[in-house]
C-alpha atoms as a PDB file:
ATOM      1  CA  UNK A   1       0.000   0.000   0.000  1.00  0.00           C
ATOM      2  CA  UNK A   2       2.791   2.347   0.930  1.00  0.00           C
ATOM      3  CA  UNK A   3       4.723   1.478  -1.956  1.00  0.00           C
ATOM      4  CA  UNK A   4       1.620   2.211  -4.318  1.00  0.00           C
ATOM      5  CA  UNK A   5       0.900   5.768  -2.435  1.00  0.00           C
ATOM      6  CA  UNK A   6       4.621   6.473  -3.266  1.00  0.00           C
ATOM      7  CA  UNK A   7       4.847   5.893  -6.953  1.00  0.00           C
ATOM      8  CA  UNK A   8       1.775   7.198  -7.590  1.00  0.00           C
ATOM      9  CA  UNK A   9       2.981  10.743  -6.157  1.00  0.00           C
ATOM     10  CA  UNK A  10       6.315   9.669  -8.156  1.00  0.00           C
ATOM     11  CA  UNK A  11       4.481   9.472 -11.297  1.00  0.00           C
ATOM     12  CA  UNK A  12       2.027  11.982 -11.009  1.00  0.00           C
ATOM     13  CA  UNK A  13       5.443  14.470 -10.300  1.00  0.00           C
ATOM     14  CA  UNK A  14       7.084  13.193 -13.155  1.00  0.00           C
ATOM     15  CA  UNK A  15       4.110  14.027 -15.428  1.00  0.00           C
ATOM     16  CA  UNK A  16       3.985  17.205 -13.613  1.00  0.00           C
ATOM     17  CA  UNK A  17       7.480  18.134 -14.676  1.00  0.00           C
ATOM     18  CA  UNK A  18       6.802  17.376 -18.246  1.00  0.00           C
ATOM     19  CA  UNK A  19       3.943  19.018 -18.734  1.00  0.00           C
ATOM     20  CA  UNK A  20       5.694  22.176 -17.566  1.00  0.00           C
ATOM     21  CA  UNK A  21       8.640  21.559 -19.379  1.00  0.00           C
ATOM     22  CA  UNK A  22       7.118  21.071 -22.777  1.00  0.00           C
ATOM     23  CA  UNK A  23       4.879  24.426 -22.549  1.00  0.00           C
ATOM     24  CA  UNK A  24       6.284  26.185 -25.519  1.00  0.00           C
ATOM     25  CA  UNK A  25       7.555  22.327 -27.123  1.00  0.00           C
ATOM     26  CA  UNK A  26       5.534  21.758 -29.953  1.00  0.00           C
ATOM     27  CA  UNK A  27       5.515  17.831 -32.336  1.00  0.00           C
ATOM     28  CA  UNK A  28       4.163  17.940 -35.100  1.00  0.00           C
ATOM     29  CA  UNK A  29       2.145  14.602 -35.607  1.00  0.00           C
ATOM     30  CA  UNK A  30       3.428  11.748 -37.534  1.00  0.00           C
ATOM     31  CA  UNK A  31       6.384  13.775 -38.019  1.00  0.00           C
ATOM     32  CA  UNK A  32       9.611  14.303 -36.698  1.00  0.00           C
ATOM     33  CA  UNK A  33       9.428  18.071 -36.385  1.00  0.00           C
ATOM     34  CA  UNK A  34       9.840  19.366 -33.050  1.00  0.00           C
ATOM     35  CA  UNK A  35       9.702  23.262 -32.348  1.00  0.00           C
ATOM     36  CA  UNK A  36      10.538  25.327 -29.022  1.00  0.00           C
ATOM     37  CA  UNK A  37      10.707  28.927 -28.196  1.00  0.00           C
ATOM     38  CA  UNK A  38      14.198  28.990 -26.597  1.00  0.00           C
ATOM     39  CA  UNK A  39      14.165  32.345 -25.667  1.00  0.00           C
ATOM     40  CA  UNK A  40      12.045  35.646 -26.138  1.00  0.00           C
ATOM     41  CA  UNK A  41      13.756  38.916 -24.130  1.00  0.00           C
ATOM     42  CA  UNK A  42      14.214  42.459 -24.082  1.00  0.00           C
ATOM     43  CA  UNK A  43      18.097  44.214 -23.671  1.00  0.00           C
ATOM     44  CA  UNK A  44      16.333  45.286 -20.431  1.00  0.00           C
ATOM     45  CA  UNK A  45      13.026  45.534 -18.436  1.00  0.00           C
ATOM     46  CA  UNK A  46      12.997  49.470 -17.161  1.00  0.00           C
ATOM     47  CA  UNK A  47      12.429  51.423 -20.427  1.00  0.00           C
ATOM     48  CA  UNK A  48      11.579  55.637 -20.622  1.00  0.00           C
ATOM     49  CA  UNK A  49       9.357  57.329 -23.079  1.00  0.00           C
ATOM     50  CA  UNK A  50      11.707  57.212 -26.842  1.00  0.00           C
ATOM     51  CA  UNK A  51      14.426  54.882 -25.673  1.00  0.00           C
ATOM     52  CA  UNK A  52      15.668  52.360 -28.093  1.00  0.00           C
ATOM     53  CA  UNK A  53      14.459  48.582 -27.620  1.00  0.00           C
ATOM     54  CA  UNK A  54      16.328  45.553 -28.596  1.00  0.00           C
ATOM     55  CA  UNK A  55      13.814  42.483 -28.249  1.00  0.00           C
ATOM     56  CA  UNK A  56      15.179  38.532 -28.992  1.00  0.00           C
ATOM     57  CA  UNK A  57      13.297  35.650 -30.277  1.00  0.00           C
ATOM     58  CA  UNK A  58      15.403  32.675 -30.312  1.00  0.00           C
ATOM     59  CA  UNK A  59      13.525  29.279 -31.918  1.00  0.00           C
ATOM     60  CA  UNK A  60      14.704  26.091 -31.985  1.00  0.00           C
ATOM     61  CA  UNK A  61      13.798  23.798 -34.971  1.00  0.00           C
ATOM     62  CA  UNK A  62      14.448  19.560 -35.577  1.00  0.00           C
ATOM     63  CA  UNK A  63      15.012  20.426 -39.280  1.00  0.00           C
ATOM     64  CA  UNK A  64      15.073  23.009 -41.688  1.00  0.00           C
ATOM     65  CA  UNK A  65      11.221  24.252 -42.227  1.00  0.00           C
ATOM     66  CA  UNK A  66       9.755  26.771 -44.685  1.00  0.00           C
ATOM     67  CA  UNK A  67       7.243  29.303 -44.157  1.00  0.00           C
ATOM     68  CA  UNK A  68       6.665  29.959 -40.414  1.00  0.00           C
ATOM     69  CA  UNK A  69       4.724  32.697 -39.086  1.00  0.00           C
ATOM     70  CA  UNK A  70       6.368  34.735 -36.585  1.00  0.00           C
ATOM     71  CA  UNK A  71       4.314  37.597 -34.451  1.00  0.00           C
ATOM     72  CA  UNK A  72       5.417  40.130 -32.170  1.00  0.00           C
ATOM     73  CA  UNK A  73       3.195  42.146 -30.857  1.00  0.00           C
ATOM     74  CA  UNK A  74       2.687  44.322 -27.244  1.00  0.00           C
ATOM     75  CA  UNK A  75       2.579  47.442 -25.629  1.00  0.00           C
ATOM     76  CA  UNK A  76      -1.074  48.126 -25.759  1.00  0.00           C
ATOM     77  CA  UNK A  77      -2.050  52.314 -25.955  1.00  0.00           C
ATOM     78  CA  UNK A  78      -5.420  53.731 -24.161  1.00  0.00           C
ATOM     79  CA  UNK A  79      -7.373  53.320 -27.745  1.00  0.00           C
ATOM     80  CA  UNK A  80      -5.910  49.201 -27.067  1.00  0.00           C
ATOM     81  CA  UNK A  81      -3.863  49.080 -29.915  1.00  0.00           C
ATOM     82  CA  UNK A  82      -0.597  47.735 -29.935  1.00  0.00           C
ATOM     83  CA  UNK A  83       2.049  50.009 -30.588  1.00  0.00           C
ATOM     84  CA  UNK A  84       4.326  46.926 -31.279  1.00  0.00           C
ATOM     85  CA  UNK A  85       2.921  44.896 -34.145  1.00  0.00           C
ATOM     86  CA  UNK A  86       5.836  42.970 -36.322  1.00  0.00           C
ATOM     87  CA  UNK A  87       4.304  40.358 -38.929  1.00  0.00           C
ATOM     88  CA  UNK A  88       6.459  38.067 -40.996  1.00  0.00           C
ATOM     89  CA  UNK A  89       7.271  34.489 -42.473  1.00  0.00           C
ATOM     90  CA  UNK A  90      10.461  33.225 -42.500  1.00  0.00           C
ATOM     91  CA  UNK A  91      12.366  29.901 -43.179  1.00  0.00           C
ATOM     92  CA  UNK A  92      14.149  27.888 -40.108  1.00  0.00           C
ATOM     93  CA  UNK A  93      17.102  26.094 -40.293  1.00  0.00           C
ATOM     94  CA  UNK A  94      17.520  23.207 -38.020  1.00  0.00           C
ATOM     95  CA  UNK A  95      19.008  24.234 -34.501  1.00  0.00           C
ATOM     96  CA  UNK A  96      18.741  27.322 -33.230  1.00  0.00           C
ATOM     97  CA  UNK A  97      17.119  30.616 -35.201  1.00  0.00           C
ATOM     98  CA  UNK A  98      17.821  33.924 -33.503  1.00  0.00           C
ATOM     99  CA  UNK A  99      15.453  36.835 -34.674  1.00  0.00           C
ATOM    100  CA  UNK A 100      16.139  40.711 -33.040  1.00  0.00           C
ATOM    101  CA  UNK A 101      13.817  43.600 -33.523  1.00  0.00           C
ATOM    102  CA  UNK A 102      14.534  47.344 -32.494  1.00  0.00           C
ATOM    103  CA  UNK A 103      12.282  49.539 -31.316  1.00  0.00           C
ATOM    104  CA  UNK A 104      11.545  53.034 -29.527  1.00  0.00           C
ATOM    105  CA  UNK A 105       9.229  52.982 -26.574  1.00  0.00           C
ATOM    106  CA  UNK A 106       6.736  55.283 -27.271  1.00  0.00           C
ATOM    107  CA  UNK A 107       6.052  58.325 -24.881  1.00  0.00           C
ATOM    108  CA  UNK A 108       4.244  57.841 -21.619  1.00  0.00           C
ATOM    109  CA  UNK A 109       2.467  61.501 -22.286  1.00  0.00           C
ATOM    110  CA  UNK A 110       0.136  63.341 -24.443  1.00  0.00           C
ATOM    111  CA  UNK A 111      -0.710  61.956 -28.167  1.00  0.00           C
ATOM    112  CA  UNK A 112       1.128  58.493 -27.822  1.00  0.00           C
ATOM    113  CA  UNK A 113      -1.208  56.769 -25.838  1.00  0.00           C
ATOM    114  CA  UNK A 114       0.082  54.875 -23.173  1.00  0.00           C
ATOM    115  CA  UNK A 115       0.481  54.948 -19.745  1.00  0.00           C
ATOM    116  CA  UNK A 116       3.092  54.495 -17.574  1.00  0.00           C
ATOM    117  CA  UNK A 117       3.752  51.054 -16.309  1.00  0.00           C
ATOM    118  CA  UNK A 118       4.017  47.195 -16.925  1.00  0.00           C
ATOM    119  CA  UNK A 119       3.351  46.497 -20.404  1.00  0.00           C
ATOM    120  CA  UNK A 120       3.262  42.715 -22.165  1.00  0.00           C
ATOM    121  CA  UNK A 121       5.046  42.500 -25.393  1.00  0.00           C
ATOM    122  CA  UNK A 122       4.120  38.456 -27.030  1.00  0.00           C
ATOM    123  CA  UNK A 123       6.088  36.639 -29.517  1.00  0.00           C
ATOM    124  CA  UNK A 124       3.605  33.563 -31.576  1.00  0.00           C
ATOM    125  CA  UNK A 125       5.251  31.228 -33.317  1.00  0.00           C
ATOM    126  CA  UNK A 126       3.120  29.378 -35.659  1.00  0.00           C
ATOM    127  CA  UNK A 127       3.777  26.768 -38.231  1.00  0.00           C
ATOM    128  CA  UNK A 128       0.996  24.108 -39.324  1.00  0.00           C
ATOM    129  CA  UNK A 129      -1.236  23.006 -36.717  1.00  0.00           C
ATOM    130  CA  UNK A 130       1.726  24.257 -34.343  1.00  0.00           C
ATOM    131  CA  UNK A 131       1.523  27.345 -32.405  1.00  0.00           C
ATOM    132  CA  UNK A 132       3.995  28.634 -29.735  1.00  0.00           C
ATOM    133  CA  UNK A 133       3.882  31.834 -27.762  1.00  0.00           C
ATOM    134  CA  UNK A 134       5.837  33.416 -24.942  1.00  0.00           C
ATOM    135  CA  UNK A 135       4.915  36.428 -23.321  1.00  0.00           C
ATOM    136  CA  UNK A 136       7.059  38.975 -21.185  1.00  0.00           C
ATOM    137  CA  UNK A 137       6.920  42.154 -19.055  1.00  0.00           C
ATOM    138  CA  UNK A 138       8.323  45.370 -19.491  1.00  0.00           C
ATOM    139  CA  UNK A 139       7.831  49.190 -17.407  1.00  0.00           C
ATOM    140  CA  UNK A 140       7.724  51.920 -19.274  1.00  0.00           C
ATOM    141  CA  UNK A 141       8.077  55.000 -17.389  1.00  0.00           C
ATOM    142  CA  UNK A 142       8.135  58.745 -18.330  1.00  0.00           C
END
């Protein structure tokens, strides 16, 4: 009985583990195509009103794929629009595929939009039935 009690906690850890380990690990059935997000970050997380950005997507690919859909978007204004919106389809090569975007924060006052604070900038990574995102936090202030 004891012994039973103990690997089922074992077990149900273990699948606990995985299941958080493999949140951005995507398979593509009957295939051998495995994507991750490795990495998404910013050169910093304190930003002011028109200070250069530097934000990194990093991907992870089995193989060489064609045609993936990547999507950055964040930084939502008062009207909620995002004042980060980045749209494009590119080609992986198997390993790792680092992508960089630069930016200027926008400013924290009049006609720009947005207010001061903790803003969410996402990266989606989609390819087939396969679709990855990561999400991260940045302050703005004035």
């Amino acid at each position: 009985m004891r012994l039973e009690l103990i690997l089922g906690i074992s077990a149900i850890l273990i699948l606990s583990i995985l299941i958080i380990n493999s949140a951005h690990i995507s398979i593509v059935p009957n295939s051998s195509l495995e994507l991750n997000i490795e990495s998404f970050s910013t050169d910093k997380q304190l930003y002011h009103s028109n200070e250069p950005m530097n934000i990194t997507l990093e991907i992870s690919s089995s193989k060489k794929i064609d045609n993936v859909t990547l999507n950055v978007l964040g930084i939502k204004d008062r009207r909620n629009n995002y004042r980060i919106s980045r749209l494009e389809t590119v080609n992986l090569t198997g390993g790792i595929n680092i992508f960089t975007y630069s930016y200027t924060t926008p400013s924290c006052y009049g006609c720009a939009g947005i207010d001061a604070g903790i803003h969410d900038i996402t990266a989606i990574v989609s390819y087939q039935e396969i679709n990855l995102n990561s999400t991260i936090k940045i302050d703005i202030q004035s």
